[in-house]
PDB file of N, CA and C in Angstrom:
ATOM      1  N   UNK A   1       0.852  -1.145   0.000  1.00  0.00           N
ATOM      2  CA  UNK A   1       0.000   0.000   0.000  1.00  0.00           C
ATOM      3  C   UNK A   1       0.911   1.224   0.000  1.00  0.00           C
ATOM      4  N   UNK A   2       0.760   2.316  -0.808  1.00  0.00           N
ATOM      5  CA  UNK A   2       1.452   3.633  -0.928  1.00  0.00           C
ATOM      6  C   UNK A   2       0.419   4.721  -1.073  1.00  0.00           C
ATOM      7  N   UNK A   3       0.606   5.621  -0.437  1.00  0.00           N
ATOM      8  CA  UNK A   3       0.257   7.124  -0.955  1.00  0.00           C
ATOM      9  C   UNK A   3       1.134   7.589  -1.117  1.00  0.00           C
ATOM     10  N   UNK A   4       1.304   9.032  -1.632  1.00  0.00           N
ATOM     11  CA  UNK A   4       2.639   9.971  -1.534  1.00  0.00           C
ATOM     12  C   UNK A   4       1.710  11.593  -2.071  1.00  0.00           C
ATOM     13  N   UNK A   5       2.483  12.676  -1.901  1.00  0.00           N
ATOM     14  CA  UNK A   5       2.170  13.568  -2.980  1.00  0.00           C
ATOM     15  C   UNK A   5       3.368  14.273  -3.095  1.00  0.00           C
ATOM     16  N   UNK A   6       3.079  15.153  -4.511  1.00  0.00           N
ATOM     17  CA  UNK A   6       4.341  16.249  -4.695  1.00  0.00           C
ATOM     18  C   UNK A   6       3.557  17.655  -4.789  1.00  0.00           C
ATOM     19  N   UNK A   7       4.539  18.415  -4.254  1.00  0.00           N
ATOM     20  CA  UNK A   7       4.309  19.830  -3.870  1.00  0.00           C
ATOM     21  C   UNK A   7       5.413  20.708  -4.868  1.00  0.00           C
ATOM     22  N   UNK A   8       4.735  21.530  -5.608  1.00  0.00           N
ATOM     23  CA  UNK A   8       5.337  22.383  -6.633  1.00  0.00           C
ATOM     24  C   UNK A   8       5.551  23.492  -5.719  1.00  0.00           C
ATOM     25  N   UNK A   9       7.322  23.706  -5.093  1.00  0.00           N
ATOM     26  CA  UNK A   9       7.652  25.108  -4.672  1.00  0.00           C
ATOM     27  C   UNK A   9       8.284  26.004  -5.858  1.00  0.00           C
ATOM     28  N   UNK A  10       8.302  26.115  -6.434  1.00  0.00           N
ATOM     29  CA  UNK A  10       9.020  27.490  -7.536  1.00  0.00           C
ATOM     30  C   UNK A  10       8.569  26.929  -8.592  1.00  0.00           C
ATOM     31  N   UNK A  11       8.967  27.614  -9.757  1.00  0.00           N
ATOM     32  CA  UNK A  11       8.684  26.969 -11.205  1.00  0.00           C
ATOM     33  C   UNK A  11       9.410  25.587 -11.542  1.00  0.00           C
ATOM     34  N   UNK A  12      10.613  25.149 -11.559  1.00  0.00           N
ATOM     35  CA  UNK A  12      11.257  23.947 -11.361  1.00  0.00           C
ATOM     36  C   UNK A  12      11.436  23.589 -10.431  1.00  0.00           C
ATOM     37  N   UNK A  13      11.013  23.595  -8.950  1.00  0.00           N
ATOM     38  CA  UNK A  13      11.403  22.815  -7.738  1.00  0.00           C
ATOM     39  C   UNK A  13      10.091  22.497  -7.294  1.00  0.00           C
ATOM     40  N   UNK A  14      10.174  20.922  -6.807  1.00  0.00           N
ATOM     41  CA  UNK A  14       9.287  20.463  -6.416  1.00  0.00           C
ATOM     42  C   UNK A  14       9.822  19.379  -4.957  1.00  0.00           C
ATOM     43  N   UNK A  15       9.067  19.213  -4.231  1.00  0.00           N
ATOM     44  CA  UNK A  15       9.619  18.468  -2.706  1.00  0.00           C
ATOM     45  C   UNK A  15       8.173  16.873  -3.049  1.00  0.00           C
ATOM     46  N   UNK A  16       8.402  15.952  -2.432  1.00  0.00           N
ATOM     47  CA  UNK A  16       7.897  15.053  -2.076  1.00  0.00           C
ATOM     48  C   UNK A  16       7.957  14.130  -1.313  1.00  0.00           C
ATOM     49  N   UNK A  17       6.628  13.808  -0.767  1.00  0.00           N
ATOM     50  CA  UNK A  17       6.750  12.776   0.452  1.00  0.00           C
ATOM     51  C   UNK A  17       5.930  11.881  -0.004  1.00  0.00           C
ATOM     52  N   UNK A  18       5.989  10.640   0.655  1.00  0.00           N
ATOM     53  CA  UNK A  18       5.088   8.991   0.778  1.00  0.00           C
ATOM     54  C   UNK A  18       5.569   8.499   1.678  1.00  0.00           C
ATOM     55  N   UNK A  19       3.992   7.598   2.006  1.00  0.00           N
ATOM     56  CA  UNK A  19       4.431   6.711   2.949  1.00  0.00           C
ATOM     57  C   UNK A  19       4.019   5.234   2.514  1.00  0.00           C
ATOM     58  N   UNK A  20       4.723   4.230   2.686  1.00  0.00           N
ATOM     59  CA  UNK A  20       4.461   2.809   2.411  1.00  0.00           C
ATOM     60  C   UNK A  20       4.307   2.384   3.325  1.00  0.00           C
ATOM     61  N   UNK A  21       3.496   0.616   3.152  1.00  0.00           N
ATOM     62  CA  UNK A  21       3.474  -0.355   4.376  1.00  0.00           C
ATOM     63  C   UNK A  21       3.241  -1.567   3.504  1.00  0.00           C
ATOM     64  N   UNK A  22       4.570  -2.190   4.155  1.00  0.00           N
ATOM     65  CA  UNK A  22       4.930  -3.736   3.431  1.00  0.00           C
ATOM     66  C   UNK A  22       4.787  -4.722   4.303  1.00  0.00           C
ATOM     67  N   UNK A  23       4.258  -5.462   3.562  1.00  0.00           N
ATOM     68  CA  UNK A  23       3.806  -6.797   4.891  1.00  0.00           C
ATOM     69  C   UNK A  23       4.945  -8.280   3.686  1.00  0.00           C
ATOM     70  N   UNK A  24       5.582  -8.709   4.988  1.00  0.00           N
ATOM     71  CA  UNK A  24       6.646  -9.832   4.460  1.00  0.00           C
ATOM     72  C   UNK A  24       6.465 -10.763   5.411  1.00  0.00           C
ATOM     73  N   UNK A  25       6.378 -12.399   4.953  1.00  0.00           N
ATOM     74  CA  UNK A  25       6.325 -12.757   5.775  1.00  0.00           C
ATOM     75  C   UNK A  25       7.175 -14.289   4.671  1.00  0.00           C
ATOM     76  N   UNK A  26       7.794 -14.691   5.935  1.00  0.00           N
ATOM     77  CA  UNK A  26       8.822 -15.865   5.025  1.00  0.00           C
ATOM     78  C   UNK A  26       8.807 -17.453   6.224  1.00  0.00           C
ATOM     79  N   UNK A  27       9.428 -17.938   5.699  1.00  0.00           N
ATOM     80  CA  UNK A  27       9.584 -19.173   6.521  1.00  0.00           C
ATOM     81  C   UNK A  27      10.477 -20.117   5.824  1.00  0.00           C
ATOM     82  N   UNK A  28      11.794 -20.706   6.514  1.00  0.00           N
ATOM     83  CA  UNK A  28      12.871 -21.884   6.560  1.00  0.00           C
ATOM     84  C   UNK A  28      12.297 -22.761   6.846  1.00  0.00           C
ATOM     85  N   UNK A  29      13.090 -23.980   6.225  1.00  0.00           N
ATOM     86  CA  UNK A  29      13.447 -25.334   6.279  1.00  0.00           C
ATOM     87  C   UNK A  29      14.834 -25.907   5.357  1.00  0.00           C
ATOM     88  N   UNK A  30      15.229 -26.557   6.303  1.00  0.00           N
ATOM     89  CA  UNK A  30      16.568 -27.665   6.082  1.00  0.00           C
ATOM     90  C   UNK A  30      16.544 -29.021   6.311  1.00  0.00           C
ATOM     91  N   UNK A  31      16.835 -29.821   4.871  1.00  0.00           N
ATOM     92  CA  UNK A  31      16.449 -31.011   5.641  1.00  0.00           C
ATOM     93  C   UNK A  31      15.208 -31.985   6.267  1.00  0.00           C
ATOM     94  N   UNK A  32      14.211 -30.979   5.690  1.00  0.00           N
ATOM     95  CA  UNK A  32      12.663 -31.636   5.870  1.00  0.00           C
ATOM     96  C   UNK A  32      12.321 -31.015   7.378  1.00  0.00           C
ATOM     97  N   UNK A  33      13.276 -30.318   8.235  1.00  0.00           N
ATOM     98  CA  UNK A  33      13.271 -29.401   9.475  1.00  0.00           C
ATOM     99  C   UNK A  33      13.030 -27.902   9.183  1.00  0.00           C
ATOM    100  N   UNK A  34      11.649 -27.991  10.366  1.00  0.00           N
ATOM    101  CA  UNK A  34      11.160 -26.667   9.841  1.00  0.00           C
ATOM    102  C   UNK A  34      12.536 -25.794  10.607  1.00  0.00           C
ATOM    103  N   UNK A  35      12.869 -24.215  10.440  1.00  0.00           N
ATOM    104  CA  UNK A  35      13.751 -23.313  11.259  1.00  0.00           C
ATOM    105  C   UNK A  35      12.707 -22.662  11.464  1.00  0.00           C
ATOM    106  N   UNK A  36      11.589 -22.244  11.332  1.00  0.00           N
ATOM    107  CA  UNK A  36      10.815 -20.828  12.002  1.00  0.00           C
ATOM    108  C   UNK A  36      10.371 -19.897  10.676  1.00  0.00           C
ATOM    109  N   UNK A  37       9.590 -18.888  11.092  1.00  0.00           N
ATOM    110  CA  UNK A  37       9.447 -18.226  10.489  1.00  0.00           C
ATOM    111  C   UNK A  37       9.546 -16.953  10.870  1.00  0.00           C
ATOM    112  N   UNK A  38       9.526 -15.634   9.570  1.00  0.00           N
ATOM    113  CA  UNK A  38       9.772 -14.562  10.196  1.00  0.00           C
ATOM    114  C   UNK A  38       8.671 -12.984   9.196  1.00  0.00           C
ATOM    115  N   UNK A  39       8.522 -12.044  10.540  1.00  0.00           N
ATOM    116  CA  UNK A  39       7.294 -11.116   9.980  1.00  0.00           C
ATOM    117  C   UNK A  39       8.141 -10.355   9.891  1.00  0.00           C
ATOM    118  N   UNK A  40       7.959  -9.247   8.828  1.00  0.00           N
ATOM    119  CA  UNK A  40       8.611  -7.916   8.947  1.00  0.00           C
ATOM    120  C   UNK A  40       7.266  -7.257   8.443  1.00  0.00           C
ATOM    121  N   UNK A  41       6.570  -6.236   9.021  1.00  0.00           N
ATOM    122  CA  UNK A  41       5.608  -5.436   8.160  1.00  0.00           C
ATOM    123  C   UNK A  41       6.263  -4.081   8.760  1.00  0.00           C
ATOM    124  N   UNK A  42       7.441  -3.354   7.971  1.00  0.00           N
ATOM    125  CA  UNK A  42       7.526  -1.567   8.347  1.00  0.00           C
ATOM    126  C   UNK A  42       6.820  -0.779   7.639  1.00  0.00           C
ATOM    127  N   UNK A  43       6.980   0.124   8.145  1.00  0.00           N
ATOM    128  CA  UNK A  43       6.339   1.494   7.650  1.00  0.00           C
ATOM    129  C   UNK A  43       7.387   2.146   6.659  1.00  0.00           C
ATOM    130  N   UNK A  44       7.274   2.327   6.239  1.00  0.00           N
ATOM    131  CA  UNK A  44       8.557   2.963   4.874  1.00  0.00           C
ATOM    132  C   UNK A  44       8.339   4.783   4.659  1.00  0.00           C
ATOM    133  N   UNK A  45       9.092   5.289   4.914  1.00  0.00           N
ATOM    134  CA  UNK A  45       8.188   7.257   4.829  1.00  0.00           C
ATOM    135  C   UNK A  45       9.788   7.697   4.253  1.00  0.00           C
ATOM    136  N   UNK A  46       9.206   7.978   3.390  1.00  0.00           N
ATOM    137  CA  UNK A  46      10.352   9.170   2.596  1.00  0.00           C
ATOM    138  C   UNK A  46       9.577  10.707   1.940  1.00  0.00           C
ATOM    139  N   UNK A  47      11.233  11.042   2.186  1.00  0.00           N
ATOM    140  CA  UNK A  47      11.057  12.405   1.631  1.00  0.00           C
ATOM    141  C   UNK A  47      12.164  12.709   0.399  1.00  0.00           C
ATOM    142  N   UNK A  48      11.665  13.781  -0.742  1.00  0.00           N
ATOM    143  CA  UNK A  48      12.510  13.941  -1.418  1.00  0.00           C
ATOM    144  C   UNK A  48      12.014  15.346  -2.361  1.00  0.00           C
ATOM    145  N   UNK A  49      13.392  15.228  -2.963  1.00  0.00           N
ATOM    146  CA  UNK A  49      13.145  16.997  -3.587  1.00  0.00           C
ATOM    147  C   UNK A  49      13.619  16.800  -4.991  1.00  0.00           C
ATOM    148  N   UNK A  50      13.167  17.650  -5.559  1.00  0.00           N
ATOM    149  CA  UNK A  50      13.210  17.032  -7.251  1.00  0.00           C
ATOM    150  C   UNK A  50      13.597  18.775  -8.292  1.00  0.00           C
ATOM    151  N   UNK A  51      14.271  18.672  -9.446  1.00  0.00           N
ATOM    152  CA  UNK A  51      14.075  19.566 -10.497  1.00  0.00           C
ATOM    153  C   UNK A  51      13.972  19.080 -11.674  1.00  0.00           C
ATOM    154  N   UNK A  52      12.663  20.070 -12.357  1.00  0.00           N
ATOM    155  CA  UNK A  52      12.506  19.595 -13.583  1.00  0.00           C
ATOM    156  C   UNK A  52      13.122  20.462 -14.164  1.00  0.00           C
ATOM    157  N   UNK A  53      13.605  20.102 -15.682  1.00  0.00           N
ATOM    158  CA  UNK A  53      14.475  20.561 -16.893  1.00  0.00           C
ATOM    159  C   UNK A  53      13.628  20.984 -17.870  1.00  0.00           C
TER     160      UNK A  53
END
């Protein structure tokens, strides 16, 4: 899942933000032996600044 938006500051400069959320989920075995499994769901948020040409 993502949103984000961009914000036009001057005629060529623009800033942007989003935020993500990733859901992972995995699980081992060796040998016909389970090892476990493992969750990661983060939040992901960036920022960034941009020029157009």
């Amino acid at each position: 899942m993502q949103a984000g938006v961009d914000l036009q500051v001057a005629r060529n400069l623009f800033v942007n933000a989003d935020v993500k959320k990733i859901w992972m989920r995995t699980s081992a075995a060796a040998g016909g032996t389970d090892l476990g499994s493992l969750k990661i769901d983060p939040w992901v948020i960036g920022l960034g600044a941009g020029m157009k040409f």
